[in-house]
Protein backbone atom coordinates (compact mmCIF):
# COMPACT_ATOMS: atom_id res chain seq x y z
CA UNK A 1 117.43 83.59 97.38
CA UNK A 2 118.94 86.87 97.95
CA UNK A 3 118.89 88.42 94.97
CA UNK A 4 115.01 87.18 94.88
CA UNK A 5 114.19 89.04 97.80
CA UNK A 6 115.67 92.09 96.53
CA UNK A 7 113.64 91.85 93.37
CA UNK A 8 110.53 91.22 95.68
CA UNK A 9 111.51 94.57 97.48
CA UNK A 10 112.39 96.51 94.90
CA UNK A 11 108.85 95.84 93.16
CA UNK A 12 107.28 96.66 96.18
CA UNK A 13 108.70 99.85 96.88
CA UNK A 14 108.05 100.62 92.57
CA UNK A 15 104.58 99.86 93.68
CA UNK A 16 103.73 101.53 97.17
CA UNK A 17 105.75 104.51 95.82
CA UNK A 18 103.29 104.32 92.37
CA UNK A 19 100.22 103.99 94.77
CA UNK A 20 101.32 107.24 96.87
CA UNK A 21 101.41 109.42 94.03
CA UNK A 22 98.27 108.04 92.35
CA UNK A 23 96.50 108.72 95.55
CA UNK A 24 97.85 111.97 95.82
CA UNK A 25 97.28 113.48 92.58
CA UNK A 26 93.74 111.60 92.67
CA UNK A 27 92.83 113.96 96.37
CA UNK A 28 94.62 116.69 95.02
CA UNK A 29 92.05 116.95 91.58
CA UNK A 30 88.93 115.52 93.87
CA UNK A 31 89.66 118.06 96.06
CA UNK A 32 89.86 121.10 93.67
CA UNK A 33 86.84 119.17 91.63
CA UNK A 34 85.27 118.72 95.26
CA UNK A 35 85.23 122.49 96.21
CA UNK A 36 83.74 123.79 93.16
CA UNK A 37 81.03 120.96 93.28
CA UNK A 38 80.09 121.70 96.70
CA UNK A 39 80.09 125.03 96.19
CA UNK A 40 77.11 124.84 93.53
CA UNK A 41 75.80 121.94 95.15
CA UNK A 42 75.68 124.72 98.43
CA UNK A 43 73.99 126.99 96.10
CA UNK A 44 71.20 124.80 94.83
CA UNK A 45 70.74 123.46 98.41
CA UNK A 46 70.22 126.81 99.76
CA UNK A 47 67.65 127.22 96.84
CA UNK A 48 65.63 124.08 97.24
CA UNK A 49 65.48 125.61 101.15
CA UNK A 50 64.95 129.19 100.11
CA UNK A 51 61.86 127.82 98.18
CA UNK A 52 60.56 126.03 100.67
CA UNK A 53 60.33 127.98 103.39
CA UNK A 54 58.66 130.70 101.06
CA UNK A 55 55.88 128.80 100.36
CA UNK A 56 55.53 127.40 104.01
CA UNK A 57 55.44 131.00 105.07
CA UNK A 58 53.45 132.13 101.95
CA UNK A 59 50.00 131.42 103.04
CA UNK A 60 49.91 132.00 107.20
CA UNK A 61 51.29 135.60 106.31
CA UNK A 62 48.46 136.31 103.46
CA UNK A 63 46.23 135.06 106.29
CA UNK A 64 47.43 137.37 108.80
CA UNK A 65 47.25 140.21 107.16
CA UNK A 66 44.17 139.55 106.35
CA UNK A 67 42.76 139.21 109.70
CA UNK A 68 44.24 142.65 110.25
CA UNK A 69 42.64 144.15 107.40
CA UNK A 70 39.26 141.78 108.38
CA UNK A 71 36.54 145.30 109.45
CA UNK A 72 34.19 142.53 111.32
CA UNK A 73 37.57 142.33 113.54
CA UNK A 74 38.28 145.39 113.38
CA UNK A 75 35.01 146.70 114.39
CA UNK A 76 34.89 144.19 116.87
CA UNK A 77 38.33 145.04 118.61
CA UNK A 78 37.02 148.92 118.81
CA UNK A 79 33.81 147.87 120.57
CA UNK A 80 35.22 145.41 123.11
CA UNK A 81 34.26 147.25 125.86
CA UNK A 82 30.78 147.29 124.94
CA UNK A 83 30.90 143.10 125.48
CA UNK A 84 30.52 141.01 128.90
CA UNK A 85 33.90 139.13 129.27
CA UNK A 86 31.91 136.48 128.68
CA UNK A 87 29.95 137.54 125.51
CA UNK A 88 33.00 139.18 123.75
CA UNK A 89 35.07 135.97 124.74
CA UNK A 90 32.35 133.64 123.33
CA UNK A 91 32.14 136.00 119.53
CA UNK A 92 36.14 135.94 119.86
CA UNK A 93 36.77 131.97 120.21
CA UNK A 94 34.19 131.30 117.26
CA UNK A 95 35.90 133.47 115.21
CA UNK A 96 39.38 132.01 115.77
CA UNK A 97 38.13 128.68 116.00
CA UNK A 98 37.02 129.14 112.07
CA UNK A 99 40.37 130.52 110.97
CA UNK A 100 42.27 127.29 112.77
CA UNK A 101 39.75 124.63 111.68
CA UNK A 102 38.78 126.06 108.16
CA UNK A 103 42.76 126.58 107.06
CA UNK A 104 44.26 123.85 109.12
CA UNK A 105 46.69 125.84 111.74
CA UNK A 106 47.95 125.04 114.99
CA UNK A 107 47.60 128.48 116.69
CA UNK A 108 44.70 131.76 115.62
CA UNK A 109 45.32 134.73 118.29
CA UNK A 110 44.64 138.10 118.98
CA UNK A 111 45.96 140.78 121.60
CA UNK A 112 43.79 143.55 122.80
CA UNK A 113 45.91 146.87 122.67
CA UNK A 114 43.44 148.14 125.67
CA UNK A 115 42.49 145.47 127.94
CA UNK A 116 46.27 143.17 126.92
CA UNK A 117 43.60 139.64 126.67
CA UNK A 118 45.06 137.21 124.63
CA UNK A 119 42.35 135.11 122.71
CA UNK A 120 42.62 131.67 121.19
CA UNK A 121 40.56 129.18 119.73
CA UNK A 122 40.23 128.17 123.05
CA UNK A 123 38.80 131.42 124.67
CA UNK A 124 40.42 133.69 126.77
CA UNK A 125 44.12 132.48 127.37
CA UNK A 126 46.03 135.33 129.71
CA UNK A 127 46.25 138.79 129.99
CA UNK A 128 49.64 139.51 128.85
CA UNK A 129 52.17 141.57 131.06
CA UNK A 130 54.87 142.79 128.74
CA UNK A 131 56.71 144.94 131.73
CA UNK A 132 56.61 141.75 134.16
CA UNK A 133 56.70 139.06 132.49
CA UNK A 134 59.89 138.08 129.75
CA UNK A 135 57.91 135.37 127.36
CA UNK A 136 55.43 138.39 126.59
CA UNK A 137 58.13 140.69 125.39
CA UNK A 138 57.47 139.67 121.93
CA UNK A 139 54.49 142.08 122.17
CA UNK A 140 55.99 145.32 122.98
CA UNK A 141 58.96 143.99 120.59
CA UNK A 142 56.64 144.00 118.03
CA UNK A 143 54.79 146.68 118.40
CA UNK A 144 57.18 149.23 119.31
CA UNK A 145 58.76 147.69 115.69
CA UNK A 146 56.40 149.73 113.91
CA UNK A 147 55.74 146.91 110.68
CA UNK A 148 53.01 145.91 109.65
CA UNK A 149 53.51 141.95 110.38
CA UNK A 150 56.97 139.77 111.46
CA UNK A 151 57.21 136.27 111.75
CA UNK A 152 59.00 134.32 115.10
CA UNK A 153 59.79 131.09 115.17
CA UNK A 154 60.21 128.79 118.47
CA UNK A 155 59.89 124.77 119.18
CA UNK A 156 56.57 124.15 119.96
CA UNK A 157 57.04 121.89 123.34
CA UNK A 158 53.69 120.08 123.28
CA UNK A 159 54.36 119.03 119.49
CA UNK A 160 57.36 117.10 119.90
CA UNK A 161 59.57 120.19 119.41
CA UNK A 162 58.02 120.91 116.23
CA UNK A 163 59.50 124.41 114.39
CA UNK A 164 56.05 126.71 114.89
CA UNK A 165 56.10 130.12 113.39
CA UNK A 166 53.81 132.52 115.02
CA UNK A 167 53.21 135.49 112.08
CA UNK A 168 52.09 138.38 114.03
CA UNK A 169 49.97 141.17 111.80
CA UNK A 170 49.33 144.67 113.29
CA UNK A 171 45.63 145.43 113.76
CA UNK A 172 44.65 149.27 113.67
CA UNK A 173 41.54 150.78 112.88
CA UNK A 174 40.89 153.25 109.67
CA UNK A 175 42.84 156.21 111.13
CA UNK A 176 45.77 153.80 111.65
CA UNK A 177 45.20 153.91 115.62
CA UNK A 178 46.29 150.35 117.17
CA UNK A 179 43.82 147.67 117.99
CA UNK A 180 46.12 145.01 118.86
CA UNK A 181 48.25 142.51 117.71
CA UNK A 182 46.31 139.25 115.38
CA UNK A 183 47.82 136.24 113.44
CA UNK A 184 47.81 132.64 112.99
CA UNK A 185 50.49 129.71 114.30
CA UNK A 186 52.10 126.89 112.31
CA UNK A 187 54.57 124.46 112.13
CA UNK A 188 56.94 123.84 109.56
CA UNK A 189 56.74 120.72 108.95
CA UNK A 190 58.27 120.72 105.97
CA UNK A 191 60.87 122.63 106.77
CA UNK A 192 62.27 120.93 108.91
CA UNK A 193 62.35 117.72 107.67
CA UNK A 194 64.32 119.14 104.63
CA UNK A 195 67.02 120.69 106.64
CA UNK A 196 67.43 117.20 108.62
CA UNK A 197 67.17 115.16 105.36
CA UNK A 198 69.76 117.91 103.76
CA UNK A 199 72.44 117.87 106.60
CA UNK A 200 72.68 113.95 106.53
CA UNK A 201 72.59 113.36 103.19
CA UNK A 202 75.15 116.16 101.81
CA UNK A 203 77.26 116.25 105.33
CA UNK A 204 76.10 120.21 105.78
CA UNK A 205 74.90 122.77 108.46
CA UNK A 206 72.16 124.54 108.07
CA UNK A 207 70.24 127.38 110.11
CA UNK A 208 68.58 130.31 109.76
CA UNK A 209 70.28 133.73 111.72
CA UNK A 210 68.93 137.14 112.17
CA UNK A 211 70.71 140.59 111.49
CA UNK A 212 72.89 140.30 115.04
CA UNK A 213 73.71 136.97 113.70
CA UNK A 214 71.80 135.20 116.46
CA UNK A 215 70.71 131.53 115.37
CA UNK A 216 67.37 130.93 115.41
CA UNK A 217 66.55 128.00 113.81
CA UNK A 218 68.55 125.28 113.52
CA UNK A 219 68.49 121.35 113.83
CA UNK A 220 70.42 121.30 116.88
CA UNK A 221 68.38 123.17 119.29
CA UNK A 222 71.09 123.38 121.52
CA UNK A 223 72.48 126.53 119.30
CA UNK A 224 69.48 128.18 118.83
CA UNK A 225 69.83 131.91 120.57
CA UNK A 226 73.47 131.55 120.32
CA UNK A 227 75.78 133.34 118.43
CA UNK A 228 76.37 132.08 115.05
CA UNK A 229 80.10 131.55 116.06
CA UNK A 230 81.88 132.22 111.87
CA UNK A 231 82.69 135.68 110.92
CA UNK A 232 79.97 136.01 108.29
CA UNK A 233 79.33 139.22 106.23
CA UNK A 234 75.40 139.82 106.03
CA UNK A 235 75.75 143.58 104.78
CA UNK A 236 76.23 141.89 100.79
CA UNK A 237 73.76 139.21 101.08
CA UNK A 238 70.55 139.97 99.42
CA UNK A 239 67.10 138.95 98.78
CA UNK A 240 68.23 138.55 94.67
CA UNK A 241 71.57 136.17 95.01
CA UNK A 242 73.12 133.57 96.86
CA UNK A 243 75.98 134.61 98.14
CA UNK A 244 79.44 132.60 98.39
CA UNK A 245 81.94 133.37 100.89
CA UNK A 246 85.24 131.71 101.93
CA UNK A 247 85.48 131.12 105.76
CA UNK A 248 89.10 129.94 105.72
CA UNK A 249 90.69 126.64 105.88
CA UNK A 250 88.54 125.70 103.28
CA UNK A 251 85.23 126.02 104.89
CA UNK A 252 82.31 128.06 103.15
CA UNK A 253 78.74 129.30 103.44
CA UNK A 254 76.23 130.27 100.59
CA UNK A 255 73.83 132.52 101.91
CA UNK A 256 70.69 134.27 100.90
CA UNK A 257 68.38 137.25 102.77
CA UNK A 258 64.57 135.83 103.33
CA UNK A 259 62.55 138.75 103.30
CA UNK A 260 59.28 137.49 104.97
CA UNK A 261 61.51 136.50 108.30
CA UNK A 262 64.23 139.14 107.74
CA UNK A 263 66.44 136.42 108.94
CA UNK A 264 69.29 135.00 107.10
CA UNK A 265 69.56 131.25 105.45
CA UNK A 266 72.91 130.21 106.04
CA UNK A 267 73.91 126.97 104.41
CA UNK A 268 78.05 126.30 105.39
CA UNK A 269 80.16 123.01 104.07
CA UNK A 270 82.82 122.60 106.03
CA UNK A 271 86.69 121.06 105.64
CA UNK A 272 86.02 119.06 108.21
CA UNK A 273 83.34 116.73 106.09
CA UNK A 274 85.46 116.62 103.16
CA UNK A 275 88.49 115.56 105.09
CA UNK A 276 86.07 112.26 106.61
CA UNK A 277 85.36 111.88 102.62
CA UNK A 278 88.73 112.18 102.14
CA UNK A 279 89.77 109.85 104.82
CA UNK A 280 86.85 107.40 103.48
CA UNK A 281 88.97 107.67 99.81
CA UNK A 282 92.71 107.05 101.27
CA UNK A 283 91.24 103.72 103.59
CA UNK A 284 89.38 101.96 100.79
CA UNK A 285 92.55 102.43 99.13
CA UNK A 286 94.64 101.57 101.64
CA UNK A 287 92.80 98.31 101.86
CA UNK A 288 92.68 97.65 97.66
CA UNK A 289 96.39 98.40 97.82
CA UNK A 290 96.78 95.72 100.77
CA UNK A 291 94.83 93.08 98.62
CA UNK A 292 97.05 94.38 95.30
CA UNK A 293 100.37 93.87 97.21
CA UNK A 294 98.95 90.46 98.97
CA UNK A 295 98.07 89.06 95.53
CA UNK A 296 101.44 90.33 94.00
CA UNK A 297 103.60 88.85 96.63
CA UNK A 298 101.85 85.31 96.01
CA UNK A 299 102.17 85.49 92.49
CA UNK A 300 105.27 86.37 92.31
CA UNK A 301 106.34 83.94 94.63
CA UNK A 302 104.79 81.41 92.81
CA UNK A 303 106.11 83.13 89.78
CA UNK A 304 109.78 82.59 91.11
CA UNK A 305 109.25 79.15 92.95
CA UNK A 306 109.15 77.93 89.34
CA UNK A 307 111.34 80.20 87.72
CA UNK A 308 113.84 78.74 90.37
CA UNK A 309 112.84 74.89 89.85
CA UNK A 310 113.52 75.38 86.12
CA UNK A 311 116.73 77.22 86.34
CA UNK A 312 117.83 74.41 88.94
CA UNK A 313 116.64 72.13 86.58
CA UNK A 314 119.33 73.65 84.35
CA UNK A 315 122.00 73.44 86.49
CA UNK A 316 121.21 69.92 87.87
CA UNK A 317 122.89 66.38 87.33
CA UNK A 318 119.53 64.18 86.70
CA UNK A 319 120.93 61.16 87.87
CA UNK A 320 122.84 62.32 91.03
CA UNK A 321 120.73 65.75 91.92
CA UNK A 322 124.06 66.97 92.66
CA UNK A 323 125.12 70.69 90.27
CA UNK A 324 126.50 69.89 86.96
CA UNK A 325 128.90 71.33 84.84
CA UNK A 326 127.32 74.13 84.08
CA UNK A 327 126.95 74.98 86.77
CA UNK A 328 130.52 74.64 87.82
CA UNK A 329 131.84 76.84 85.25
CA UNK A 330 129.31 79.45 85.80
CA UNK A 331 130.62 79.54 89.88
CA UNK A 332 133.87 78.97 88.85
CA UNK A 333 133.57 81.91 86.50
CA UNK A 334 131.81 84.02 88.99
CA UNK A 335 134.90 83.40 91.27
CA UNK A 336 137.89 83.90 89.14
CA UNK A 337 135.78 87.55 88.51
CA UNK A 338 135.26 88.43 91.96
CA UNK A 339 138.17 86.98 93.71
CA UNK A 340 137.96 84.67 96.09
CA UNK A 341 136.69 84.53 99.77
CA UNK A 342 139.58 83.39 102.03
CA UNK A 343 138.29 80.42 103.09
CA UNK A 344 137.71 78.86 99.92
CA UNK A 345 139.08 75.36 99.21
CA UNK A 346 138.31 73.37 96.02
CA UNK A 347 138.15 69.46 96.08
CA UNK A 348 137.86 66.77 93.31
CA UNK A 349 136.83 63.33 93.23
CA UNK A 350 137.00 60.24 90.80
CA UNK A 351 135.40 57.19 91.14
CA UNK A 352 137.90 54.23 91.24
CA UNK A 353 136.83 50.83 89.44
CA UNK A 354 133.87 52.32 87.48
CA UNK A 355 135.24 50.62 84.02
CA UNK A 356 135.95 47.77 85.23
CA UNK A 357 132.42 47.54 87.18
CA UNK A 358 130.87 48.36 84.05
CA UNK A 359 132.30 45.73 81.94
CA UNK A 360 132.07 42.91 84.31
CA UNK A 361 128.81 43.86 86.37
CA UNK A 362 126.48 46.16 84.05
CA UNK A 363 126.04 49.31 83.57
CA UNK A 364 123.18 49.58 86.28
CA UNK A 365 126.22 48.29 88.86
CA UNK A 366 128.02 51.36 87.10
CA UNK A 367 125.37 53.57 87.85
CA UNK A 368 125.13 52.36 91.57
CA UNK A 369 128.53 53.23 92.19
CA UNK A 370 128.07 57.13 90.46
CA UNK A 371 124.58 57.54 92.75
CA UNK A 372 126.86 55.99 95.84
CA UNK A 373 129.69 58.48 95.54
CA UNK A 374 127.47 61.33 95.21
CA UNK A 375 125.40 60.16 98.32
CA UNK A 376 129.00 60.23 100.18
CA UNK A 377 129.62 63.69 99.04
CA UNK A 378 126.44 65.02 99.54
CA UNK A 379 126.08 63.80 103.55
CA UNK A 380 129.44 64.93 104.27
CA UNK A 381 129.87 68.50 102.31
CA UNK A 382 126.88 69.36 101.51
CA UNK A 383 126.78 71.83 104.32
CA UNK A 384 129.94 73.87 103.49
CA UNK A 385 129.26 74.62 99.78
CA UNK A 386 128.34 73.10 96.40
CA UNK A 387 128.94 69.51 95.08
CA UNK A 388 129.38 68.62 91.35
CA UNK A 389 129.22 66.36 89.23
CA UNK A 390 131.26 67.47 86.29
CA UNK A 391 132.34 64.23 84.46
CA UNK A 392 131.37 60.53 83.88
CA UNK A 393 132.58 59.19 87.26
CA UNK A 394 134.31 62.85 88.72
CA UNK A 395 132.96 65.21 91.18
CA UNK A 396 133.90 68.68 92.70
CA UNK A 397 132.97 70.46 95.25
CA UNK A 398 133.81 74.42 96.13
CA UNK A 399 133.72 74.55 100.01
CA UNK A 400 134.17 77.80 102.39
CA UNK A 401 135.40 76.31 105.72
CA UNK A 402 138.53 76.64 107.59
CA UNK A 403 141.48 73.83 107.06
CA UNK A 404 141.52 72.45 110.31
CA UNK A 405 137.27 71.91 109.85
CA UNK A 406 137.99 70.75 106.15
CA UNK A 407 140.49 67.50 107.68
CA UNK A 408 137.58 66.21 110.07
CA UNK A 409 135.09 66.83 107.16
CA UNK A 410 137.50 64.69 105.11
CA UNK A 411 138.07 62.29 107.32
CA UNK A 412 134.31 61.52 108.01
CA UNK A 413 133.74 61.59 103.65
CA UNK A 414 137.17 58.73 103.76
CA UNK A 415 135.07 56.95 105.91
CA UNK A 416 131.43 56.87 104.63
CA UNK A 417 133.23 55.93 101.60
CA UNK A 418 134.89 53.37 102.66
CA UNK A 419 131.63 51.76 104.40
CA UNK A 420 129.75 51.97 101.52
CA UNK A 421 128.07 49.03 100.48
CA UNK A 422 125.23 48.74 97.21
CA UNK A 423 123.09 46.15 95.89
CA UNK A 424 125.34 45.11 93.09
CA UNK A 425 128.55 46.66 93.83
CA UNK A 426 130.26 45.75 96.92
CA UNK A 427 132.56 48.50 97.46
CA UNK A 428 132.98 52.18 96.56
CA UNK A 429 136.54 53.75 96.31
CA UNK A 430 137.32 57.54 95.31
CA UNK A 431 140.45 59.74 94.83
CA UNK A 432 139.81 62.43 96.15
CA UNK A 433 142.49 65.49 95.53
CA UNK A 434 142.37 69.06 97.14
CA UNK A 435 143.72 72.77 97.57
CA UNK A 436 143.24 75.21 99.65
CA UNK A 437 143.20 79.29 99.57
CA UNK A 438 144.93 78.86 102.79
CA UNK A 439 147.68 76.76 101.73
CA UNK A 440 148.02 78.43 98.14
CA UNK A 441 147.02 82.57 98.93
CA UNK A 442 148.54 83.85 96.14
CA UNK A 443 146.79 81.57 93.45
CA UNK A 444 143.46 81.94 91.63
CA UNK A 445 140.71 79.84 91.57
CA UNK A 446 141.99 78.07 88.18
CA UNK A 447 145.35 77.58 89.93
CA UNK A 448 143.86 75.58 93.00
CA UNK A 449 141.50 73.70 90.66
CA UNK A 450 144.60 72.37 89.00
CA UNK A 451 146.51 71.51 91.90
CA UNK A 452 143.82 69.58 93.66
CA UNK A 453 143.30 67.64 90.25
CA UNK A 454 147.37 66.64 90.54
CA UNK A 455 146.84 65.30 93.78
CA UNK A 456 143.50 63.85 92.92
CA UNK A 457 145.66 61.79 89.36
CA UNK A 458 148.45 61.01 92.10
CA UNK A 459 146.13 59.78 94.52
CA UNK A 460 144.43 57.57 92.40
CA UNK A 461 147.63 56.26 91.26
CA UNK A 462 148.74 55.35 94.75
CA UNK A 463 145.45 53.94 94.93
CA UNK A 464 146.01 51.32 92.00
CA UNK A 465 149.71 50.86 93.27
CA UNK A 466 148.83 49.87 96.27
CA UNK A 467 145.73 47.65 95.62
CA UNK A 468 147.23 46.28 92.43
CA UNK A 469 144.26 46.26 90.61
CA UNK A 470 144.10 47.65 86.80
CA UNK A 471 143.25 50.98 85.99
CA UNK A 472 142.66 52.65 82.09
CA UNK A 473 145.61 54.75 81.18
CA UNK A 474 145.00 58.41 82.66
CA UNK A 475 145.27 59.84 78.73
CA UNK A 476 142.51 57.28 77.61
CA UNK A 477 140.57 58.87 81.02
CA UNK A 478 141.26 62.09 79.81
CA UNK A 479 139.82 61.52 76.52
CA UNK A 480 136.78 60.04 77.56
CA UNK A 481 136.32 63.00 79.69
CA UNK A 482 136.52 65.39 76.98
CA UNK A 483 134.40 63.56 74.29
């Protein structure tokens, strides 16, 4: 049983110890596979966004700048003053309501440069107060800018926090004086639903920063206006490349320059994600290794269970189920190599009467008293060792007990034997003989076997003696044994 356990052990540290390096050279190449894969999966990403935010912003800006470049407006703007409120209000909705309706935007404005009224669609809106008032700003901002159009983008509250990009376009007159500020609104759509259908389904972060690396757009609108918080080099990224750089600890960004903002599109991969994929990798195999070891155990327990019924088979009497002689010699052999244990003590036992019970009752009355003697033997030391049956009608056993336990044990096997009682047979009588490693320390195993079998022969004669019955001579017993 022992040395089965250890075999069970040892193949399951072979395994686990085979599963830990398999796993580990499998993260080490997914991981160096991983990096270069994300990093032109990063690239492509960033492209697919690139794109579509180009053609998103496309159109509104063509739009805008043509407003600014539109002489009715122009014209207009120059004579505002010779309109009523009302009247130049009136002109000014119908023209903005065309530009919203007929190209489908959210938002068509202008900004007087004289009178500050800020038209929509709707009419007159508010006069804007650029000095007083901080959501106005983006006025002056502009204009003291000096380009010729920018886009801002902000959540449009009233659309369910929709991205809206206002494209403001610089109206001036022929002489390049300024007329105000015109342009159209609109929400990307678009947009946005590809950098929330990007981030979940590739585990990155995307968002677009300006040059003082301030987020401004970005699926979590809690980091919008913040700093974006990695050290990120926008002096070499350009409108012509996507550019890869290494942000420690394995974390990246690719990142290209869009023009038509003049904001930054920043797509990063972090460790972090790769670690849960990772993680996801070492638990599924964590789990198949659990099943693998679960199945192993049972098979080779299974495997063993009936390795060990046929090797007992082997060394098994069939009649008695006691060890046979194999089996004897193979202990005995085992013992004469290794020494002995200092409490060994080695018994033999013969059967009295089992000719004579054979020639007057049967062989079956024969066999009765064999199955009896081994019965005796196995209730009373079967505990302390091995029993076996290594002749016609004669038994051993090799017992580790102390002597004074070994004379009660005999006692009690003197006695079952003497009150046994069988169907055909009507008595059972051994001769037993025994030595001890106590009694004999300086002898070897084949020593003590052949003193116990002297006192078992002089036993057995005393036995005969005193009973008077007949016994075979002990060299015709001897030659049976042997045949």
């Amino acid at each position: 049983m022992e040395d089965r356990n250890r075999i069970i052990k040892l193949i399951s540290v072979i395994v686990f110890l085979s599963f830990l390096l398999s796993t580990a050279v499998a993260l080490v190449s997914l991981r160096s596979m991983g990096t270069r894969n994300q990093r032109e999966l990063s690239r492509v990403l960033a492209a697919q966004i690139y794109d579509t935010i180009s053609i998103e912003l496309g159109e509104p800006t063509v739009v805008a700048r043509t407003m600014a470049n539109d002489q009715f407006l122009r014209d207009l703007m120059k004579r505002e003053d010779a309109f009523s409120e009302e009247e130049f209000t009136r002109i000014m909705k119908d023209y903005l309501r065309g530009i919203r309706e007929g190209l489908d935007y959210e938002a068509a404005f202008t900004v007087s440069s004289g009178s500050r009224r800020y038209y929509t669609y709707e009419g007159l809106s508010k006069i804007i107060d650029p000095d007083h008032v901080a959501y106005d700003r983006w006025y002056t901002n502009f204009v003291d800018s000096g380009k010729a159009y920018a886009l801002d983008v902000d959540n449009d509250e009233f659309s369910q926090n929709a991205w809206t990009v206002f494209v403001n376009s610089r109206l001036e007159d022929i002489d390049r004086n300024l007329l105000g500020v015109c342009g159209v609104g609109f929400h990307m759509k678009k947009s946005q639903a590809l950098f929330t259908d990007l981030e979940n389904q590739y585990h990155v972060k995307i968002c677009l920063i300006d040059r003082n690396r301030v987020i401004q757009v970005d699926t979590d609108e809690s980091r919008i206006e913040t700093k974006y918080e990695k050290d990120l080099n926008l002096s070499g990224i350009d409108q012509n490349s996507y550019v890869y750089q290494s942000l420690g600890r394995g974390d990246f960004t690719v990142s290209k320059y869009v023009e038509s903002l003049d904001w930054f599109l920043v797509v990063e991969n972090t460790e972090n994600e790769r670690f849960n994929s990772y993680l996801n990798i070492i638990v599924m195999n964590l789990i198949l290794f659990a099943f693998v070891m679960v199945v192993m155990y049972i098979s080779l327990r299974i495997i063993m269970s009936h390795t060990d019924r046929l090797t007992n088979a082997s060394f098994r009497d069939e009649s008695t189920g006691l060890y046979n002689r194999r089996a004897f010699e193979e202990d005995k052999a085992r013992i004469a190599k290794n020494g002995l244990g200092g409490n060994l003590i080695y018994l033999i036992a013969d059967v009295n009467g089992l000719k004579t019970a054979n020639d007057t009752l049967g062989h079956t009355a024969g066999d009765e008293l064999i199955r009896g003697a081994a019965d005796c033997l196995r209730v009373c030391l079967d505990p302390y060792g091995k029993i076996y049956r290594i002749g016609g009608d004669e038994f051993a056993a090799i017992l580790n007990m102390s002597e004074e336990k070994f004379q009660e044990v005999l006692k009690h096997l003197k006695e079952s034997v003497d009150s046994w009682s069988g169907k055909e047979v009507s008595e059972l009588a051994m001769s037993i003989g025994s030595a001890s490693e106590k009694e004999f320390p300086s002898e070897n195993i084949t020593e003590l076997i052949r003193i116990a079998d002297e006192r078992m022969y002089e036993a057995k004669e005393a036995y005969y003696r005193d009973t008077g019955k007949k016994r075979r001579n002990r060299q015709i017993v001897e030659a049976d044994q042997n045949k």
